[in-house]
Protein backbone atom coordinates (compact mmCIF):
# COMPACT_ATOMS: atom_id res chain seq x y z
CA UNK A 1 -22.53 -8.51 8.84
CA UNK A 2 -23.70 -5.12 7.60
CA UNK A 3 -21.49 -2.02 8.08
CA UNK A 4 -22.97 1.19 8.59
CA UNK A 5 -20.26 4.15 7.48
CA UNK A 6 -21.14 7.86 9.01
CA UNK A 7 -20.07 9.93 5.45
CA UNK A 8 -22.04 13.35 6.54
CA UNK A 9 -19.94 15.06 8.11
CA UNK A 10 -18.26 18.77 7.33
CA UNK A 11 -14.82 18.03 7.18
CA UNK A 12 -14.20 21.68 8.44
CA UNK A 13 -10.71 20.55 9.29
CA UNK A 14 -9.76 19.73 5.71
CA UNK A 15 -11.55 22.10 4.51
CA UNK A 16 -8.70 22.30 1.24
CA UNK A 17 -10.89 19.50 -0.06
CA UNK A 18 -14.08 19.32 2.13
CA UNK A 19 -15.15 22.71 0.46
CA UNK A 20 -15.33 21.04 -3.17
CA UNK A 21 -16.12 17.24 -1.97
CA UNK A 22 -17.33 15.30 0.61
CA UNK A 23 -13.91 14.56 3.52
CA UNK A 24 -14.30 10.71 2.72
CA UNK A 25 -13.67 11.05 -0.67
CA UNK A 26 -10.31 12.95 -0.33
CA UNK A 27 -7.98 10.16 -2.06
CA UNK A 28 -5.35 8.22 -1.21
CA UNK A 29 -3.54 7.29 -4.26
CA UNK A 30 -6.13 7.13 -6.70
CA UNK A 31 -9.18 6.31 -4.55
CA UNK A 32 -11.15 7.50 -1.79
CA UNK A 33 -10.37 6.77 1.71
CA UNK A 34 -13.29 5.66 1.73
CA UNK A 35 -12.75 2.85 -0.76
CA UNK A 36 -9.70 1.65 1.17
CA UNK A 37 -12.24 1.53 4.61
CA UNK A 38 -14.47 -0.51 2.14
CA UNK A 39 -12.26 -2.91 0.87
CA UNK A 40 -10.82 -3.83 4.44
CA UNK A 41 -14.31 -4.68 5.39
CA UNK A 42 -14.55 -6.59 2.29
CA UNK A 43 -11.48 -8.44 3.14
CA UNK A 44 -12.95 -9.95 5.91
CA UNK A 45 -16.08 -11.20 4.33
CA UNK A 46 -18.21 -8.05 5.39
CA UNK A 47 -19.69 -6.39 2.07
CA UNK A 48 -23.05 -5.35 2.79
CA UNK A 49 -22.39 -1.20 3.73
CA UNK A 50 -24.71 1.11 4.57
CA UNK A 51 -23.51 5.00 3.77
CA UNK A 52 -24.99 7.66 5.88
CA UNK A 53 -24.91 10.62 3.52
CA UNK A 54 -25.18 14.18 4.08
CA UNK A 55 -22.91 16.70 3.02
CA UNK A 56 -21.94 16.31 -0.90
CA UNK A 57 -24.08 13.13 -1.15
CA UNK A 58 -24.30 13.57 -4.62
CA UNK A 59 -21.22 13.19 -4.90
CA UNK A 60 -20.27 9.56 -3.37
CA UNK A 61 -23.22 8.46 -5.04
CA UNK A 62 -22.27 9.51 -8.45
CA UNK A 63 -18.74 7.93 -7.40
CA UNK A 64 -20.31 4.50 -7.34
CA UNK A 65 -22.70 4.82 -10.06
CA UNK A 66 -19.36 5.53 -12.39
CA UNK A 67 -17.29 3.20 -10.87
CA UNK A 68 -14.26 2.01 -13.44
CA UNK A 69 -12.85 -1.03 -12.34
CA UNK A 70 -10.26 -0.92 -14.53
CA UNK A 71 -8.30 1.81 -13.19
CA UNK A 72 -7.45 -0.92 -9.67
CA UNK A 73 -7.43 -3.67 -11.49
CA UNK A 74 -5.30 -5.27 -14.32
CA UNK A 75 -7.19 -5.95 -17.53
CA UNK A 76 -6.81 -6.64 -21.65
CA UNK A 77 -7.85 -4.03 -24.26
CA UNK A 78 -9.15 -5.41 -27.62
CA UNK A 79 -11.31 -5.10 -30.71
CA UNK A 80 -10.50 -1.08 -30.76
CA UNK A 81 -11.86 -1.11 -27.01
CA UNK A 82 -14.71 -2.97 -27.43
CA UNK A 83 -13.85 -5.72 -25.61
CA UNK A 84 -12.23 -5.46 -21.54
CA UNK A 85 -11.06 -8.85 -19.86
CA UNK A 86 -10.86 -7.61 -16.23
CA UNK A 87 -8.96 -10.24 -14.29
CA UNK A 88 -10.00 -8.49 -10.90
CA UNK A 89 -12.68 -6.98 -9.51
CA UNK A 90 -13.13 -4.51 -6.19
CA UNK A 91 -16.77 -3.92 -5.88
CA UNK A 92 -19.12 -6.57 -8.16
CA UNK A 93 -20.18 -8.63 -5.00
CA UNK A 94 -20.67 -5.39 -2.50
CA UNK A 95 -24.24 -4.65 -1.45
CA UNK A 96 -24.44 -0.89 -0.82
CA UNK A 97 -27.24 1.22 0.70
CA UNK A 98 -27.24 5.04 0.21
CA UNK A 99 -29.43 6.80 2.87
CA UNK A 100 -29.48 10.88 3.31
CA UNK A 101 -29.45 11.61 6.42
CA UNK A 102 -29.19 15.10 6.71
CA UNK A 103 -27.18 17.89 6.40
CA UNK A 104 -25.62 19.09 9.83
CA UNK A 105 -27.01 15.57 11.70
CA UNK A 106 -24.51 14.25 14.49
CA UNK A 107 -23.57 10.81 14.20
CA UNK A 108 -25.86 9.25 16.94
CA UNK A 109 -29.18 10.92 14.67
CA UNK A 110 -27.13 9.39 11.50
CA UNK A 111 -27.05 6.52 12.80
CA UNK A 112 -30.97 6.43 14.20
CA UNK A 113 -31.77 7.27 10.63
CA UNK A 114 -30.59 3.84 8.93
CA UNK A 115 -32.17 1.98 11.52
CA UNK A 116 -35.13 0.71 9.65
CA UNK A 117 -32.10 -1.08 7.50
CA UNK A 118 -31.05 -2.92 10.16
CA UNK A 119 -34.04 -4.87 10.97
CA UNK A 120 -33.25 -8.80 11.63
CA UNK A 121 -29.44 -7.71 12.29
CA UNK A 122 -28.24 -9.41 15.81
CA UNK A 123 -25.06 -7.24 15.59
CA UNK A 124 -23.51 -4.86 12.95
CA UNK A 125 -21.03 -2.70 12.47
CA UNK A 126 -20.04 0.86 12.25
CA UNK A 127 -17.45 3.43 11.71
CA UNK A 128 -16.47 6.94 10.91
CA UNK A 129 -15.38 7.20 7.23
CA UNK A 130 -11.81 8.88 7.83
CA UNK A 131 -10.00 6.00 9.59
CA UNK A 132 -7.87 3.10 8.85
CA UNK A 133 -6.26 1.00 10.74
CA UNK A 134 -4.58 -2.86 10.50
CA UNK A 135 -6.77 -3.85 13.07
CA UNK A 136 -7.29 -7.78 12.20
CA UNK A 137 -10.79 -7.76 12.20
CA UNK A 138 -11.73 -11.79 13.02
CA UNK A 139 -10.04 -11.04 16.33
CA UNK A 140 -11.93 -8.12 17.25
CA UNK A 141 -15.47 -9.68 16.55
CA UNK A 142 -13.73 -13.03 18.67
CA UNK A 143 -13.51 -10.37 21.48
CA UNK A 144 -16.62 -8.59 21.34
CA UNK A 145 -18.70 -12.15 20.96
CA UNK A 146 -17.09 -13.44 24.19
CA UNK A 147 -18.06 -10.32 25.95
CA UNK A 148 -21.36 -10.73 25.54
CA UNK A 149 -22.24 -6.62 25.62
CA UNK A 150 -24.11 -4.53 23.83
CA UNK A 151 -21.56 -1.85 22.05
CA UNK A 152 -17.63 -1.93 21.51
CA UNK A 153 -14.90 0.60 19.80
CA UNK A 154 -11.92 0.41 19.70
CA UNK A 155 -9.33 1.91 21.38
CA UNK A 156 -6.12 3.39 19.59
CA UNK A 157 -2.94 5.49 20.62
CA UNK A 158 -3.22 8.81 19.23
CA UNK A 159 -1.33 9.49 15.94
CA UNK A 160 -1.29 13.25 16.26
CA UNK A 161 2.04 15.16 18.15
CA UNK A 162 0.25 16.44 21.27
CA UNK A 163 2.32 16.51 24.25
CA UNK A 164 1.03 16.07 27.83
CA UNK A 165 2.04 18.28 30.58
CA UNK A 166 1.74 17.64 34.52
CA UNK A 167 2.20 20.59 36.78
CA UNK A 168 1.38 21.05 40.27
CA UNK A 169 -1.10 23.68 42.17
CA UNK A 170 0.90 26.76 41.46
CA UNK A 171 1.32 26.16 37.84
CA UNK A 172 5.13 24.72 38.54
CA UNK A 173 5.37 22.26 35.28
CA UNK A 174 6.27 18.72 36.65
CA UNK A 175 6.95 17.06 33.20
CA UNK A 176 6.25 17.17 29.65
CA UNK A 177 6.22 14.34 27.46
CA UNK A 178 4.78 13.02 23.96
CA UNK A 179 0.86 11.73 24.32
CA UNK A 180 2.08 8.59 22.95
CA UNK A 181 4.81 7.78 25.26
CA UNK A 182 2.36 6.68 28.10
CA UNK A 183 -0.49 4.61 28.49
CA UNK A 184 -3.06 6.61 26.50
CA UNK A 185 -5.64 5.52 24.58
CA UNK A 186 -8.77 7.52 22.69
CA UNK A 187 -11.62 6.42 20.84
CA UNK A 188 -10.55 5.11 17.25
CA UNK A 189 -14.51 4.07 15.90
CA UNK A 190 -14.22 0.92 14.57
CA UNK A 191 -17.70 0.18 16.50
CA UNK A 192 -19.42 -3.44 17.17
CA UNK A 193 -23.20 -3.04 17.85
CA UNK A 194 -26.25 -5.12 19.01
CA UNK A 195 -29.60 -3.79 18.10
CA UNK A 196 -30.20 -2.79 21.71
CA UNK A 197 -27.83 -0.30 21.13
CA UNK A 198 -31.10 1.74 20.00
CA UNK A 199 -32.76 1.39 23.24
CA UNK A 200 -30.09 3.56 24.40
CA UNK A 201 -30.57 6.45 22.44
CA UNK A 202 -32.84 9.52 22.38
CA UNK A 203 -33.71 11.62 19.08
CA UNK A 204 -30.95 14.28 19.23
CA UNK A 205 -28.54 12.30 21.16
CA UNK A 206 -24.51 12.35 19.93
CA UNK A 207 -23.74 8.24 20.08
CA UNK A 208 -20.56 8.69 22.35
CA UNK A 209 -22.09 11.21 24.60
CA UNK A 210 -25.25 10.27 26.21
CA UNK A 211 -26.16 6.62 25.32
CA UNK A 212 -22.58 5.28 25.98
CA UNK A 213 -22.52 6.79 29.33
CA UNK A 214 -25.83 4.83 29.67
CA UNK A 215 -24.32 1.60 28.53
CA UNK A 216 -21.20 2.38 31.05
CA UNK A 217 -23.43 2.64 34.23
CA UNK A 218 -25.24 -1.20 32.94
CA UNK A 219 -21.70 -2.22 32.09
CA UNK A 220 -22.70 -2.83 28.80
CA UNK A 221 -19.49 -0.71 26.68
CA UNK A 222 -16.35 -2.63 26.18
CA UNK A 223 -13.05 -1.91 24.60
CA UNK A 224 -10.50 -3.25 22.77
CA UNK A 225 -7.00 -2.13 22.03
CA UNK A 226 -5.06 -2.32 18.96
CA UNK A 227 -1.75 -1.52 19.39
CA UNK A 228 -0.83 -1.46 15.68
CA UNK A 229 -1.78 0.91 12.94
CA UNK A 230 -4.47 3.67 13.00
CA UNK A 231 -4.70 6.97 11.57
CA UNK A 232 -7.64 9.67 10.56
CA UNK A 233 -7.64 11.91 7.65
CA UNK A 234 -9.16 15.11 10.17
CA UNK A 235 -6.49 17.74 8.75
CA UNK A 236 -4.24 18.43 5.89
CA UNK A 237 -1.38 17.13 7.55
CA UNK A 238 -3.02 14.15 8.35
CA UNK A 239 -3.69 13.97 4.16
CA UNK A 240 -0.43 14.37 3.73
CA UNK A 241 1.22 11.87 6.01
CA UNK A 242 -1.74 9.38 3.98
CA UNK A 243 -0.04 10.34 0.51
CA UNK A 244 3.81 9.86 1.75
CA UNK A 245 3.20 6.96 3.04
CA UNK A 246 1.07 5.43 -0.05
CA UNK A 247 4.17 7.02 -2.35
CA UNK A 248 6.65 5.19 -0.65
CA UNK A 249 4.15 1.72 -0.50
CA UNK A 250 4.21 1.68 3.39
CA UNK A 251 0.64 0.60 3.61
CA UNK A 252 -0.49 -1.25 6.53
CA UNK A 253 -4.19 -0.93 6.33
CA UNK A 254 -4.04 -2.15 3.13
CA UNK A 255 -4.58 -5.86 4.72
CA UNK A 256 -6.19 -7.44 1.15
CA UNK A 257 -3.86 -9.01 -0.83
CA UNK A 258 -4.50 -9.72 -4.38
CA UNK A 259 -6.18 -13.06 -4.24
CA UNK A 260 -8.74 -11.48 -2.28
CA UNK A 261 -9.69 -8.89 -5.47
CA UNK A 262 -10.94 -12.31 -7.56
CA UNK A 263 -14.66 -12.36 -6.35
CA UNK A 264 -16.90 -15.89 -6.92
CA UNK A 265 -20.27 -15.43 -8.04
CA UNK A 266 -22.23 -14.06 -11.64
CA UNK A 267 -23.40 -10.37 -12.30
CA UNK A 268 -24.43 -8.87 -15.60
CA UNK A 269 -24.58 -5.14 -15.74
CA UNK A 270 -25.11 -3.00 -18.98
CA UNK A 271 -23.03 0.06 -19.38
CA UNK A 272 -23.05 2.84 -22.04
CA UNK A 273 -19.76 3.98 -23.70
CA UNK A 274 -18.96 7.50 -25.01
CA UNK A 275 -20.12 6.85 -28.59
CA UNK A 276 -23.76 5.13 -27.58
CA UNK A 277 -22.71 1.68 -27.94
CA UNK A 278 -24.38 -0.99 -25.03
CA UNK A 279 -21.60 -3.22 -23.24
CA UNK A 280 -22.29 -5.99 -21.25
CA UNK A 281 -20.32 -6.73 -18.13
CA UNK A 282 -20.24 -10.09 -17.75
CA UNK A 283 -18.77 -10.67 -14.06
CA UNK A 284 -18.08 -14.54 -13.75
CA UNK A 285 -15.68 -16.42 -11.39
CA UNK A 286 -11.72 -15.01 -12.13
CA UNK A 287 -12.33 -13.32 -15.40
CA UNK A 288 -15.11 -10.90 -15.82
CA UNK A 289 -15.42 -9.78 -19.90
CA UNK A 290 -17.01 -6.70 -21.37
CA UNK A 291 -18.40 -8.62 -24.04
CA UNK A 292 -19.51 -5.79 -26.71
CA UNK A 293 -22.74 -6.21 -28.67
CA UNK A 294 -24.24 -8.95 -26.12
């Protein structure tokens, strides 16, 4: 199933990166968030993505188009570097469409815009390229089939330390307590789609606005909670909190597990070293080889 991945966006709230490069490439160890969104797609079989680019484009394309695989991946050095055994791989079988689709777009007109790359699609996916969750995946799309409606997202407890207050007419303050402590839920992305879902929306439109309030009087928007893991990269804190927790290896979107980085399948790709020479990746069940001179 194809998975379209709103990348556009400002990031005015992290704007300690978002000035200098696009919000979903602010890293997490050493790659992107928007790798590690990637790869737990990937995990569960879903490798066809669609970016919608806007702000610093250039530079999530130019991401890709230098991709090293050896710096995730464990490999052997030889013949002075002229030869790479990788015995991993993270992106040889992903299918990935770059589309610009504008500037300051909202997400609904981002989304409009990759249409035409969605014809003959039943369903697909789609999320905002900050979050990660642990969200098991299978179960969601379990859910969404047996609901038989036309758009999901999922639902999440809110990671940030708001607290909610109840007072009465006069002001008098009834209680205070942390968001999280009650039954609160807000909208995490993580969306499911059918291709009516375009029927729904008008040029201009923001998708959460006024086409699900459409698909909420026809009943047609569902739900689904996931009480686990999920957190958004919106603000430097938020960066932060992504780093400790990578430094210390508590991980829990990180739901791959190392026999899921051998890929099946053949590619051949030819890639130019610093001094000129032409290398042949040679991508081919467990053990892809940079075979030099090929």
């Amino acid at each position: 199933m194809k998975v379209v991945l709103f990348c556009g966006g400002l990031g005015t709230r992290l704007r300690e990166y978002s000035d200098t490069i696009p919000k979903p490439m602010a890293e997490i160890g050493f790659r992107p968030i928007i790798w590690h969104l990637m790869k737990y797609y990937a995990h569960f079989g879903h490798r066809d993505f669609i970016l919608c680019l806007g702000h610093r484009g250039d530079y999530i394309k130019r991401y890709f188009l230098d991709y090293d695989e050896c710096l995730s991946n464990d490999f052997v050095l030889s013949q002075g570097g002229r030869k790479v055994q990788l015995y991993n791989s993270d992106i040889s079988d992903w299918t990935i469409t770059f589309v610009d689709t504008g500037q300051n777009s909202n997400i609904g007109q981002r989304l409009k815009a990759v249409e035409k790359h969605l014809d003959g699609d039943e369903m697909f996916m789609a999320n905002y390229a900050d979050g990660l969750s642990d969200l098991n995946l299978d179960d969601y799309l379990s859910y969404f089939r047996h609901q038989d409606k036309i758009a999901s997202f999922l639902s999440v407890r809110p990671s940030q330390s708001f607290h909610r207050v109840a007072y009465d007419g006069s002001g008098i303050v009834q209680d205070i307590s942390p968001i999280d402590d009650g039954d609160f839920w807000i909208n995490g992305g993580y969306f499911i789609f059918r291709r009516e879902i375009f029927d729904y929306m008008n040029e201009g439109e923001e998708l959460v606005v006024e086409p699900f309030q459409r698909l909420i009087a026809q009943r047609q928007l569902v739900t689904y909670r996931n009480p686990g893991f999920w957190a958004c990269m919106d603000t430097f804190k938020e960066k932060k909190m992504f780093d400790d927790m990578y430094a210390r290896g508590d991980m829990p979107w990180m739901v791959w597990d190392e026999l899921d980085l051998c890929h099946r399948g053949r590619a051949r790709s030819q890639v130019e070293m610093a001094n000129g020479d032409r290398v042949t990746l040679d991508r081919s069940a467990l053990v892809p080889i940079y075979n030099y001179g090929d």
